[in-house]
C-alpha atoms as a PDB file:
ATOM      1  CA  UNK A   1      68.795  -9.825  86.305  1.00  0.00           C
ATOM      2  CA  UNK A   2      66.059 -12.760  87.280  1.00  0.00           C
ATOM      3  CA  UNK A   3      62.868 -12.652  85.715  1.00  0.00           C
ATOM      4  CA  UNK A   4      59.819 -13.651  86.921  1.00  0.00           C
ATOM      5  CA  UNK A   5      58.738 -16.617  85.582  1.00  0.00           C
ATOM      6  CA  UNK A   6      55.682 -16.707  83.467  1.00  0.00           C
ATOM      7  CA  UNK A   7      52.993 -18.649  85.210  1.00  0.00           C
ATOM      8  CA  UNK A   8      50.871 -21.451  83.379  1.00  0.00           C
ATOM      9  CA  UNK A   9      47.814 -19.957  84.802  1.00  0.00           C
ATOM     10  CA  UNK A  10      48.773 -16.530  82.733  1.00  0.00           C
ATOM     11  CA  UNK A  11      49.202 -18.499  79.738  1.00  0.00           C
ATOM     12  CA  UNK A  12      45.809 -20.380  80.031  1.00  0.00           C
ATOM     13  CA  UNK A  13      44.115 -16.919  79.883  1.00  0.00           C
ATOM     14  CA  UNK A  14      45.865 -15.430  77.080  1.00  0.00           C
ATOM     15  CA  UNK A  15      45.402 -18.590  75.187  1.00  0.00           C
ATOM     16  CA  UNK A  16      41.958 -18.100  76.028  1.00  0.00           C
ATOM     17  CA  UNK A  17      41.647 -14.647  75.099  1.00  0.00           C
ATOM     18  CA  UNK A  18      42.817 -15.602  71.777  1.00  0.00           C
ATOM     19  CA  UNK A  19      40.602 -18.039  71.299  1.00  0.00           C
ATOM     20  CA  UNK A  20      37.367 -16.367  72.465  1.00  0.00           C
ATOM     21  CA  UNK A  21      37.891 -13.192  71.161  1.00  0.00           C
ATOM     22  CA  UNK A  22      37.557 -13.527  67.211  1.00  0.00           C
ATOM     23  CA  UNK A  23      33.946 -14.594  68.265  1.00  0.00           C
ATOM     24  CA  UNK A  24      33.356 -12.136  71.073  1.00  0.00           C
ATOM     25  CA  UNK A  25      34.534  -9.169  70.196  1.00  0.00           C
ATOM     26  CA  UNK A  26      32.758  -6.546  68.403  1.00  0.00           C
ATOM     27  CA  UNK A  27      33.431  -5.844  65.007  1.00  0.00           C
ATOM     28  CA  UNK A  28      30.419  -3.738  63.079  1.00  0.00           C
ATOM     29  CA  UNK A  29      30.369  -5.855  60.008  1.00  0.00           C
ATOM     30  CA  UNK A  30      31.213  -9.425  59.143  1.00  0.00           C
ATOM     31  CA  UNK A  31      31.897 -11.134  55.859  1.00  0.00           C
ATOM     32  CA  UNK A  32      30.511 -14.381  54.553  1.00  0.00           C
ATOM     33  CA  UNK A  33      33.674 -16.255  55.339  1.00  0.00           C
ATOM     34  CA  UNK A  34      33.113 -15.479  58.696  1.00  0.00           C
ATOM     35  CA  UNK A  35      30.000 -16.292  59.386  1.00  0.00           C
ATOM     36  CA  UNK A  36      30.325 -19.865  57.893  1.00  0.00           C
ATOM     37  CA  UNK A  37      33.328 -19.957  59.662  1.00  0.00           C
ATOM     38  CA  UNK A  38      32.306 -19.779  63.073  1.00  0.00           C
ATOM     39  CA  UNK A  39      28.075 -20.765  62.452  1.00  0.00           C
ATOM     40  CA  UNK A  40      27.705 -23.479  65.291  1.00  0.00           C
ATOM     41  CA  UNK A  41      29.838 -21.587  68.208  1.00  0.00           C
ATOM     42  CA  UNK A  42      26.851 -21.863  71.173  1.00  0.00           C
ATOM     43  CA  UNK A  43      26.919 -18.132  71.554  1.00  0.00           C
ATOM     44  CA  UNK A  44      26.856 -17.046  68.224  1.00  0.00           C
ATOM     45  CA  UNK A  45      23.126 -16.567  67.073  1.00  0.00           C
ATOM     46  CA  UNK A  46      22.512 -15.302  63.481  1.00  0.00           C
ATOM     47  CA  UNK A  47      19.078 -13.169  63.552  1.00  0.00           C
ATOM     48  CA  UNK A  48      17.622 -13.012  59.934  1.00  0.00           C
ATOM     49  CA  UNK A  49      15.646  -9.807  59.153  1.00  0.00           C
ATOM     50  CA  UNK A  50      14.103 -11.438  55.446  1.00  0.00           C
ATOM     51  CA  UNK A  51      10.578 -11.465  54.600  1.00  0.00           C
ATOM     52  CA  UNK A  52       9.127 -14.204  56.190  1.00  0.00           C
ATOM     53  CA  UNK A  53       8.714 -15.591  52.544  1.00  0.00           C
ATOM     54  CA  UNK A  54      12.540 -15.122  51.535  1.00  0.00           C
ATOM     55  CA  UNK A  55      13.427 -17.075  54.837  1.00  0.00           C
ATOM     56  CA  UNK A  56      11.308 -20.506  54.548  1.00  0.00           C
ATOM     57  CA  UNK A  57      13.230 -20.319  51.059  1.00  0.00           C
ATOM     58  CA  UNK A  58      16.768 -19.847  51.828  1.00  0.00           C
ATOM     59  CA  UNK A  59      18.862 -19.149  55.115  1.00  0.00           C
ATOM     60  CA  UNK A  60      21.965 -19.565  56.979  1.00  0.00           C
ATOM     61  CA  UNK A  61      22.027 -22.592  58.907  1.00  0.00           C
ATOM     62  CA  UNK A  62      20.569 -22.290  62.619  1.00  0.00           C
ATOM     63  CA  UNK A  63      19.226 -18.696  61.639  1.00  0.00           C
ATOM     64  CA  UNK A  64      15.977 -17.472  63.683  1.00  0.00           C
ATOM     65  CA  UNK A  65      13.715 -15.623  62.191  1.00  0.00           C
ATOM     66  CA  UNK A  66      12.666 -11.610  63.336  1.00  0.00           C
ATOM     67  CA  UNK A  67      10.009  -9.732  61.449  1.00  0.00           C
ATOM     68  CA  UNK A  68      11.703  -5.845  60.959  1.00  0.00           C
ATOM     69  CA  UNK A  69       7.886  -4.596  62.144  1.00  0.00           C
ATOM     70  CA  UNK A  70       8.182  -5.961  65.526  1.00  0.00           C
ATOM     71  CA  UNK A  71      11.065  -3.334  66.538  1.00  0.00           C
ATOM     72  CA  UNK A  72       9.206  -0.635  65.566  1.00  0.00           C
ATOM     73  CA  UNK A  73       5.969   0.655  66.951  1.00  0.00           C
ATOM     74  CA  UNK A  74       3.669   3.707  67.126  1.00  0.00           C
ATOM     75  CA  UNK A  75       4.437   5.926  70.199  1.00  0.00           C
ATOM     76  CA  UNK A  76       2.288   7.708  72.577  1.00  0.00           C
ATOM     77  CA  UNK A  77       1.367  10.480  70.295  1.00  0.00           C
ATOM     78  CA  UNK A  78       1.094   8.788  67.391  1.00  0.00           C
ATOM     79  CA  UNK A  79       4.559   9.295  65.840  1.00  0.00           C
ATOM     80  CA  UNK A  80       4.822   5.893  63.385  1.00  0.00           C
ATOM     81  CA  UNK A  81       7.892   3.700  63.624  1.00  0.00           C
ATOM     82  CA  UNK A  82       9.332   4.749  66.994  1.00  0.00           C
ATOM     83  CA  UNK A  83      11.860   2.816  69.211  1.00  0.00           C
ATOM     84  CA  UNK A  84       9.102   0.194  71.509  1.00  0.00           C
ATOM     85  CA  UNK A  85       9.754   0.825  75.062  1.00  0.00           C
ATOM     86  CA  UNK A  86      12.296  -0.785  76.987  1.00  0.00           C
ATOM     87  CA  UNK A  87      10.057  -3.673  78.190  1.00  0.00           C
ATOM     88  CA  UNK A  88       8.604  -4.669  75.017  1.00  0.00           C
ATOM     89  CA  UNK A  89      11.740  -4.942  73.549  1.00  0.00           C
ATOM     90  CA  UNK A  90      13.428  -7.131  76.443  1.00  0.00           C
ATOM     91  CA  UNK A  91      10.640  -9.527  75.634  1.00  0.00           C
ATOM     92  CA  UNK A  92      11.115  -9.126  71.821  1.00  0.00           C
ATOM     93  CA  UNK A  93      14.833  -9.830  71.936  1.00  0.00           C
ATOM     94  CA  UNK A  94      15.007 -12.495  74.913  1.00  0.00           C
ATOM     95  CA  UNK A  95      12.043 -14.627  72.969  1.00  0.00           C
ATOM     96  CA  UNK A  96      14.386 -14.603  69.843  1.00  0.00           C
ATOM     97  CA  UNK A  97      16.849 -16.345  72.177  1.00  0.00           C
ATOM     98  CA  UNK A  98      19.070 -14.076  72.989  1.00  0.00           C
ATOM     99  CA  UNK A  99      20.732 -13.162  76.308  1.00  0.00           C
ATOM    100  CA  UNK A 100      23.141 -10.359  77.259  1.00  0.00           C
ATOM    101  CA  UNK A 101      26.220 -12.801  76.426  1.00  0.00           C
ATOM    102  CA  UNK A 102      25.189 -13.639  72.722  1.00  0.00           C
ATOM    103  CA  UNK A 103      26.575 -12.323  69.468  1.00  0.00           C
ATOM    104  CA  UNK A 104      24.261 -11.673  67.129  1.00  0.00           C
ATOM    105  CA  UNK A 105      24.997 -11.040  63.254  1.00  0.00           C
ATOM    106  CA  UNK A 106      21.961 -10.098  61.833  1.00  0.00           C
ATOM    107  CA  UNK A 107      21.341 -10.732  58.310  1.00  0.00           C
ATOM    108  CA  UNK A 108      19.148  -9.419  55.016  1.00  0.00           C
ATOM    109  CA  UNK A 109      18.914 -10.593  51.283  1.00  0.00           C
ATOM    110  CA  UNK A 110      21.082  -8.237  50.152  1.00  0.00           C
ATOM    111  CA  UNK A 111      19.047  -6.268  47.651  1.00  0.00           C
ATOM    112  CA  UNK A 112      19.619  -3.055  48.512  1.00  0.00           C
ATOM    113  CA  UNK A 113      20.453  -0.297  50.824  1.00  0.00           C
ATOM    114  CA  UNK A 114      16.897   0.465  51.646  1.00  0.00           C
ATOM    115  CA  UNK A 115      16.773  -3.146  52.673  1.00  0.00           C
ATOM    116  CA  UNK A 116      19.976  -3.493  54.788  1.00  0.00           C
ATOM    117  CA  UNK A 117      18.786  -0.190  56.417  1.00  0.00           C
ATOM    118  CA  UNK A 118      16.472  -2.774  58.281  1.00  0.00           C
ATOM    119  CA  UNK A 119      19.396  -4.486  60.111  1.00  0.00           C
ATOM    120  CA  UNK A 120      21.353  -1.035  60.756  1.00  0.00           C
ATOM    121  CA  UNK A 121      18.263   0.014  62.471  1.00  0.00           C
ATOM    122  CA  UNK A 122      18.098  -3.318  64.686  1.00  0.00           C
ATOM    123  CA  UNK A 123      21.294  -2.758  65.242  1.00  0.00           C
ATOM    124  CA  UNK A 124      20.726   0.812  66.585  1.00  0.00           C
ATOM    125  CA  UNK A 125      18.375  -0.963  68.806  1.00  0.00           C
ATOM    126  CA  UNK A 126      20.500  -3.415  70.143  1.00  0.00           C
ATOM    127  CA  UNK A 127      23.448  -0.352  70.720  1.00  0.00           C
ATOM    128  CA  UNK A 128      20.732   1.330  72.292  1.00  0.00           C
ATOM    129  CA  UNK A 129      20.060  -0.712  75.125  1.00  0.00           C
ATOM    130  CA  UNK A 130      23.899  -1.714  75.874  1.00  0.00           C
ATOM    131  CA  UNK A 131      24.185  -5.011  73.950  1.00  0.00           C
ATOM    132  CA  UNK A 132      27.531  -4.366  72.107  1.00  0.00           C
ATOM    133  CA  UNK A 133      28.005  -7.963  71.004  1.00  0.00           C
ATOM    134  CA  UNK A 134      26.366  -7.661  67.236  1.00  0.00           C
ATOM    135  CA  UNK A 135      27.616  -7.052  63.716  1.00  0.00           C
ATOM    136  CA  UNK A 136      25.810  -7.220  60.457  1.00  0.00           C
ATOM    137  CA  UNK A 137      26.566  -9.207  57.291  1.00  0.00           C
ATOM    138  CA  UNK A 138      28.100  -6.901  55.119  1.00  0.00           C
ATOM    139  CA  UNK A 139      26.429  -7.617  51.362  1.00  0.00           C
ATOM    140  CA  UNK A 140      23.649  -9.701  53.063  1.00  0.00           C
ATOM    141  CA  UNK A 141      22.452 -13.499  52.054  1.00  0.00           C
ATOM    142  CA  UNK A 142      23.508 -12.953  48.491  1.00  0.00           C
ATOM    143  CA  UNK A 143      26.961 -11.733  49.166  1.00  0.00           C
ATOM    144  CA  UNK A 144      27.204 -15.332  51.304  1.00  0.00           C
ATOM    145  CA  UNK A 145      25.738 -17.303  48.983  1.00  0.00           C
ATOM    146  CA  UNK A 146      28.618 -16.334  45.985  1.00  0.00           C
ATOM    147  CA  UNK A 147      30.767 -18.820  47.623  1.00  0.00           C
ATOM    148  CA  UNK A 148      29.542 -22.287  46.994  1.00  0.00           C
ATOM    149  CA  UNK A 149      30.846 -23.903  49.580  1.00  0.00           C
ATOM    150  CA  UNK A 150      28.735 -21.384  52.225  1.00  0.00           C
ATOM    151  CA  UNK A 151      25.862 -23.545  53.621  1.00  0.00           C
ATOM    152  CA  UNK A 152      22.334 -22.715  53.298  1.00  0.00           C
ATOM    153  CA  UNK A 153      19.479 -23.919  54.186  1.00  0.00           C
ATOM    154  CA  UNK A 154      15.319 -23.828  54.710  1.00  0.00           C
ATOM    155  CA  UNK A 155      13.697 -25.373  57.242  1.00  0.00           C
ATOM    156  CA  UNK A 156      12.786 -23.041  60.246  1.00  0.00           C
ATOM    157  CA  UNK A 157      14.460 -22.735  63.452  1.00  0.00           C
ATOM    158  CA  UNK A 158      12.326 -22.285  66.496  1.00  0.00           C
ATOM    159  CA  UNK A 159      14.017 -19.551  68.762  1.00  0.00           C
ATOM    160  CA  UNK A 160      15.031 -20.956  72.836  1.00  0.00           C
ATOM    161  CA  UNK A 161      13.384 -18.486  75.025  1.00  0.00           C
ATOM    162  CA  UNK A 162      16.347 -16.856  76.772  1.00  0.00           C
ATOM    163  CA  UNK A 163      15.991 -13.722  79.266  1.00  0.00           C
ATOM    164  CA  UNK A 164      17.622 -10.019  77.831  1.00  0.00           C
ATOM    165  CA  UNK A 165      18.571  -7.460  80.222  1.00  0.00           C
ATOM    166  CA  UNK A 166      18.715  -4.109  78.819  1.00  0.00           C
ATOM    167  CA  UNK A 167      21.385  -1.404  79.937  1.00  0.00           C
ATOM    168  CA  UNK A 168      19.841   1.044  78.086  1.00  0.00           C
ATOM    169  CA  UNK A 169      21.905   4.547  77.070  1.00  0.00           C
ATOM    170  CA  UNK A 170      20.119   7.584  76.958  1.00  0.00           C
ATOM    171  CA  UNK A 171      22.971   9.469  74.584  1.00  0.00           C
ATOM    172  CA  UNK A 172      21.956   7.454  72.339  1.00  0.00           C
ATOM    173  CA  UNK A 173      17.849   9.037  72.014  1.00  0.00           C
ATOM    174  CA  UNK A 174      17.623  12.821  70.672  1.00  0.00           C
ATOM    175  CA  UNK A 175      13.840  14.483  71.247  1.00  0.00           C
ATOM    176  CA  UNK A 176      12.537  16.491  68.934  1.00  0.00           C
ATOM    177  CA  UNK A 177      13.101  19.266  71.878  1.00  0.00           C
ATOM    178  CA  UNK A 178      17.021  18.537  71.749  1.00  0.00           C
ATOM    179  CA  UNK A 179      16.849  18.582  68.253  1.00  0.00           C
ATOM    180  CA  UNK A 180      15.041  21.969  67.852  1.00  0.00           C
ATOM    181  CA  UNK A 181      17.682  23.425  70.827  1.00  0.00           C
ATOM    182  CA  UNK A 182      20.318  22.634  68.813  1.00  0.00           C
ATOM    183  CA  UNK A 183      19.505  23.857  65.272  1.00  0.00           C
ATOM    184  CA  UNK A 184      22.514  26.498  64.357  1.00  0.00           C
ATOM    185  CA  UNK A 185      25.140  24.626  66.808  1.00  0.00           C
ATOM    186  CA  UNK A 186      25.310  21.152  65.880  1.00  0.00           C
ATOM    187  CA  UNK A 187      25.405  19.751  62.308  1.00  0.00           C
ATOM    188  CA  UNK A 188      22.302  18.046  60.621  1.00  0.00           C
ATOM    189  CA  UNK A 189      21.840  15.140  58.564  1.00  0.00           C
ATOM    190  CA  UNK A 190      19.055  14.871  56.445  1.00  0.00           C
ATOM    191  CA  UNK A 191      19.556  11.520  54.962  1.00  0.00           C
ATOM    192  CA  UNK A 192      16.502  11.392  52.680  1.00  0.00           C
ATOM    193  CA  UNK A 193      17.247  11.556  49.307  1.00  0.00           C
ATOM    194  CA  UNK A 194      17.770  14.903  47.284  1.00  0.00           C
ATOM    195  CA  UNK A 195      14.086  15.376  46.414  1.00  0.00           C
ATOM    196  CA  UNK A 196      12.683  15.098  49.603  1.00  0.00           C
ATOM    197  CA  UNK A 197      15.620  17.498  50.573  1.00  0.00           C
ATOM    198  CA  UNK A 198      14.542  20.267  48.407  1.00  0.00           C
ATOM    199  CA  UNK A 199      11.055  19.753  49.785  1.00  0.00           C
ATOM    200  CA  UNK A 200       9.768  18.921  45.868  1.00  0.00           C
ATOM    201  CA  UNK A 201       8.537  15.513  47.716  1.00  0.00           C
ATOM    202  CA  UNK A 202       7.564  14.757  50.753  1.00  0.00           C
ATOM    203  CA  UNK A 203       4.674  13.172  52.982  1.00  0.00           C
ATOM    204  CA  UNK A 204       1.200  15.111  51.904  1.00  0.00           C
ATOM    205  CA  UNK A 205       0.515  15.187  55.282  1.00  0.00           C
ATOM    206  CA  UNK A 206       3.280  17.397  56.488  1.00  0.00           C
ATOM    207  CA  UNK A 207       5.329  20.287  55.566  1.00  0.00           C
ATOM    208  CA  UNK A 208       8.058  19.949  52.878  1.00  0.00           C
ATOM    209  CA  UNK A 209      11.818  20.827  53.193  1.00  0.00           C
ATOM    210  CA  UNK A 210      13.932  19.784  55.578  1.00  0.00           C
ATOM    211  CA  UNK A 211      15.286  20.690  58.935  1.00  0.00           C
ATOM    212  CA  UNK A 212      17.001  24.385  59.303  1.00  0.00           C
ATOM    213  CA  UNK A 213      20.721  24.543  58.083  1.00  0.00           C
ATOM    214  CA  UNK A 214      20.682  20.673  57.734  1.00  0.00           C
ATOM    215  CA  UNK A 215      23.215  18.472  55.311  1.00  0.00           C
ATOM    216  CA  UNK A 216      22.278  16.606  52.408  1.00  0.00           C
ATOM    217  CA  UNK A 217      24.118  12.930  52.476  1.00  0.00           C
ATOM    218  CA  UNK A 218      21.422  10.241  50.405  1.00  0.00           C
ATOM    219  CA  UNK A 219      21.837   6.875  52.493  1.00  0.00           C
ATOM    220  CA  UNK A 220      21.877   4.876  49.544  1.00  0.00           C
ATOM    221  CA  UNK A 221      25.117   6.931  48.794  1.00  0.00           C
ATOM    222  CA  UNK A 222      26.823   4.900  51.214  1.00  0.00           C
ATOM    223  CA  UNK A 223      26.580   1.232  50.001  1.00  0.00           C
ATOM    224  CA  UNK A 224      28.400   0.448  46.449  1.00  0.00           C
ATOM    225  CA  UNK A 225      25.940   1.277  43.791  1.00  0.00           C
ATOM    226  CA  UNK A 226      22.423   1.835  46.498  1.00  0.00           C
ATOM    227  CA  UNK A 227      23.282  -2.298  47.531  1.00  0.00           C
ATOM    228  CA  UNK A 228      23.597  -4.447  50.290  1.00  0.00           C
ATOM    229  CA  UNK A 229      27.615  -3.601  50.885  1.00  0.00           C
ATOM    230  CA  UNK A 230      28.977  -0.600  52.182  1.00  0.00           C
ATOM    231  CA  UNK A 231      31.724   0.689  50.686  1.00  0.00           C
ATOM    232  CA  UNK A 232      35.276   1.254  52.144  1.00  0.00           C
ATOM    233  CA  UNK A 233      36.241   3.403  54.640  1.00  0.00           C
ATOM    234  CA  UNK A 234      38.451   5.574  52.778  1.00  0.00           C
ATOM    235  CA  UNK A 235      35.211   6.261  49.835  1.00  0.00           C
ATOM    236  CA  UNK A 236      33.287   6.883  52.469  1.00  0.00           C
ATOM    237  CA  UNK A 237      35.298   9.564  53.955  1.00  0.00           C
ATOM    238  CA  UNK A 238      35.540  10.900  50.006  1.00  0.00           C
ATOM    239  CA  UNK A 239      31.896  10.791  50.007  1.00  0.00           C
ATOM    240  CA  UNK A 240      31.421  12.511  53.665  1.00  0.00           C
ATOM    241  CA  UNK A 241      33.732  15.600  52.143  1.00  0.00           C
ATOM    242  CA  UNK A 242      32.111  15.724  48.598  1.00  0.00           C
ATOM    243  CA  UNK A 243      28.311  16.135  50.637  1.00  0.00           C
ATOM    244  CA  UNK A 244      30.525  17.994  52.818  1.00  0.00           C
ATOM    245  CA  UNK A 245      29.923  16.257  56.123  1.00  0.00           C
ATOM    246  CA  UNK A 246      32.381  16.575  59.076  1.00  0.00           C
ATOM    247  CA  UNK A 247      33.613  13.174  59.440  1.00  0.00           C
ATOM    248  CA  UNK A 248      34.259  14.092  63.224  1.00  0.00           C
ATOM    249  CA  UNK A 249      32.490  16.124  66.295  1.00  0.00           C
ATOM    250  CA  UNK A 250      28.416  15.746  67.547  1.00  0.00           C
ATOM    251  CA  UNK A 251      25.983  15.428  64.603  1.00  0.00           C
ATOM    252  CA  UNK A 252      22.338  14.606  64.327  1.00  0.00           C
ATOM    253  CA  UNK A 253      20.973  12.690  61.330  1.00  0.00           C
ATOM    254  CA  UNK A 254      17.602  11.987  60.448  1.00  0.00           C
ATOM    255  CA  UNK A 255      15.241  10.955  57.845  1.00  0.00           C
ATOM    256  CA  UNK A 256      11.710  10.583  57.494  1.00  0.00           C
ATOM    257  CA  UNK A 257      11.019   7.433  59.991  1.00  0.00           C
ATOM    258  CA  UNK A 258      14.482   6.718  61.530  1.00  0.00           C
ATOM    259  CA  UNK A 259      14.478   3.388  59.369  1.00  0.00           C
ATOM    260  CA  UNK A 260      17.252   5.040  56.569  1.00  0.00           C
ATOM    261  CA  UNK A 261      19.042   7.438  58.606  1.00  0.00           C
ATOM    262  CA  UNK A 262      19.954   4.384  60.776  1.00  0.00           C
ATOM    263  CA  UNK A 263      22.504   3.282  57.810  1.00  0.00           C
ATOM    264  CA  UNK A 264      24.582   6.370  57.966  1.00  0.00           C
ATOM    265  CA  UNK A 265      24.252   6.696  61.545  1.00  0.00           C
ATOM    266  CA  UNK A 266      25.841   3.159  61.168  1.00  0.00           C
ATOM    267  CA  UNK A 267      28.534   4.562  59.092  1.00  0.00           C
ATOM    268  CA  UNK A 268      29.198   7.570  61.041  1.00  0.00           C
ATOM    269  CA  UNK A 269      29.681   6.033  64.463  1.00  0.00           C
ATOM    270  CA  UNK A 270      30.563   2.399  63.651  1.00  0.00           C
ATOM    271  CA  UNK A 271      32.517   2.853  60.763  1.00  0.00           C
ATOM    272  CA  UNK A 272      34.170   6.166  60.639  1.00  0.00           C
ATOM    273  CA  UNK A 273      34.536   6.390  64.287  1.00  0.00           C
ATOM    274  CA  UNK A 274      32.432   9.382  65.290  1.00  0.00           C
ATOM    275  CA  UNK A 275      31.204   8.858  68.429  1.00  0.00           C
ATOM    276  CA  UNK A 276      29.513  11.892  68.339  1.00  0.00           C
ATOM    277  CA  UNK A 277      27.438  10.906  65.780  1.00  0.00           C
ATOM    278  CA  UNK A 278      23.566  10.842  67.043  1.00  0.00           C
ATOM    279  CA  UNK A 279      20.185   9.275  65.138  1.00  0.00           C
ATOM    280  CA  UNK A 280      16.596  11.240  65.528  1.00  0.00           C
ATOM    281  CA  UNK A 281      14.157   8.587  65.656  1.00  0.00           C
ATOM    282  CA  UNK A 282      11.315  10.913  65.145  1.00  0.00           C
ATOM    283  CA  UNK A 283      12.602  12.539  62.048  1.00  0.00           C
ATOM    284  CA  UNK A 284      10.483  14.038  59.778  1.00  0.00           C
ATOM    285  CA  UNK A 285       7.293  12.233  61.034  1.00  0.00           C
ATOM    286  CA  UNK A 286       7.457  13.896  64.044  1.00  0.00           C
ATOM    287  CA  UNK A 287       8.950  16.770  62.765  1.00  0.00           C
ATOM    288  CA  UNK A 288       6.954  18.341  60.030  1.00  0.00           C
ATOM    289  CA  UNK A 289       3.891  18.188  61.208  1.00  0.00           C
ATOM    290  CA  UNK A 290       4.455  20.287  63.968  1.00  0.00           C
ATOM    291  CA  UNK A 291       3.841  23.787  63.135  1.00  0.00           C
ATOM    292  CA  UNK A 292       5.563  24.702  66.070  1.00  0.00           C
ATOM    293  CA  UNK A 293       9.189  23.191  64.861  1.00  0.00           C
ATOM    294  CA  UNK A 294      10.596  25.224  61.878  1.00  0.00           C
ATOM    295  CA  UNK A 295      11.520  24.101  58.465  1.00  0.00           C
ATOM    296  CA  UNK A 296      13.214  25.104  55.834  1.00  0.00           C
ATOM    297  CA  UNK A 297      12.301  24.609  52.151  1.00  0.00           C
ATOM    298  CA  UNK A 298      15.199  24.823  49.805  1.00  0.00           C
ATOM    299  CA  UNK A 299      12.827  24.903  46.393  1.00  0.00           C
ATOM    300  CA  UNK A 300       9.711  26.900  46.566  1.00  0.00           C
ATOM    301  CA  UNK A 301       6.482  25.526  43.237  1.00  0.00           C
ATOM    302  CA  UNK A 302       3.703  28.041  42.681  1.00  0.00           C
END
């Protein structure tokens, strides 16, 4: 039986597939090796998410500079720390040089969970308004820099204006009106830590406790001992089922700003594969002090 010969012009793609797509496709999280192994590819640009301080000391080469504030703004009714509007952020992201055909790996020091929270939330962002091409560097700048041969350096790198496009999915924003329609159907994350849970802490502007029915799963829980790198897949399905958290079907998490619950969000849907996992940006800020939402306090002091 003939077969059909395989045509050079086949071959040319596949070869290029293979070449391209180590650097193209996504993958959530990306290891030092990595990064230093592909910094200089032309659309590759690392977005570091240090305080400015901690960045005109030490970087990865070719890194631009973001300040965390900038993604996150006030709303119309005063709700702090809210997703910017669609335009704002276009302009944010394009002026950091970045276009819908860059990968971006955005980067921290590495100090802690509260601090790589910062690029799972930019991350979010990025999801958010269809740009799929962006990972994060698992264990941050100090994870890179155990490896000696990893290049660093200091001097600042001016972004190239480039023009962002947003696609921007609506599954991934929950209102506090979805949230409140689904309270005794769909499971609830609180991802603040145990404290704030019970409702023994909490803003003194608001109510204490947490949402009705809702889960208990700490977001530093998720990171080897409350750092920078997240632990394996398989602990973090033992950790899901200890808190006992469905690793699978739709789930809303939350916290107090959206700024923590965006790491287990990150775990949930990019990690463990739930992509029925959904983030509340509002959270608690918008949520408590609204008489008009319930809450439920699990410890009640005279």
């Amino acid at each position: 039986m003939k077969t059909k010969p395989f045509r050079p012009f086949y071959l040319l793609l596949v070869l290029l597939f293979c070449v391209a797509s180590p650097l193209l496709a996504g993958q959530p999280l990306v290891d030092g090796a990595w990064l230093a192994g592909n910094l200089g590819k032309p659309d590759l640009l690392v977005l570091d998410l240090q305080p400015p301080p901690a960045y005109q000391k030490f970087h990865v080469p070719g890194a631009v500079h973001s300040n965390y504030a900038d993604w996150r703004k006030s709303d119309a009714k005063g709700t702090p720390q809210m997703l910017p509007p669609v335009a704002a952020l276009e302009q944010l992201i394009g002026g950091l040089g970045i276009d819908n055909q860059t990968r971006v790996v955005l980067v921290v020091t590495g100090r802690g969970a509260g601090e790589l929270a910062s690029a799972t939330r930019v991350y979010w962002t990025l999801k958010a308004l269809g740009h799929d091409a962006v990972s994060i560097l698992d264990g941050g700048l100090i994870a890179y820099a155990q490896e000696r041969s990893h290049p660093l350096e200091s001097q600042p790198n001016p972004p190239v204006k480039k023009t962002f496009k947003a696609q921007p999915r609506t599954e991934y924003l929950v209102t506090a009106d979805q949230v409140n329609a689904a309270l005794g159907s769909v499971t609830l994350i609180d991802n603040r830590s145990v404290g704030e849970y019970l409702g023994l802490r909490s803003d003194p502007k608001a109510r204490p406790g947490t949402l009705p029915g809702a889960l208990n799963l700490p977001f530093d829980w998720l990171t080897v001992n409350g750092g920078a790198s997240f632990h394996s897949p398989e602990n973090l399905q033992r950790i899901y089922q200890a808190a006992g958290v469905p690793l699978q079907g739709e789930q809303i998490s939350f916290c107090h700003t959206g700024h923590r619950t965006s790491l287990a969000w990150f775990v949930s849907h990019e990690l463990l594969g739930n992509d029925q996992a959904r983030l509340y940006d509002g959270s608690t800020a918008e949520w408590a002090p609204n008489p008009a939402l319930p809450m439920e306090q699990k410890i009640r002091l005279d």
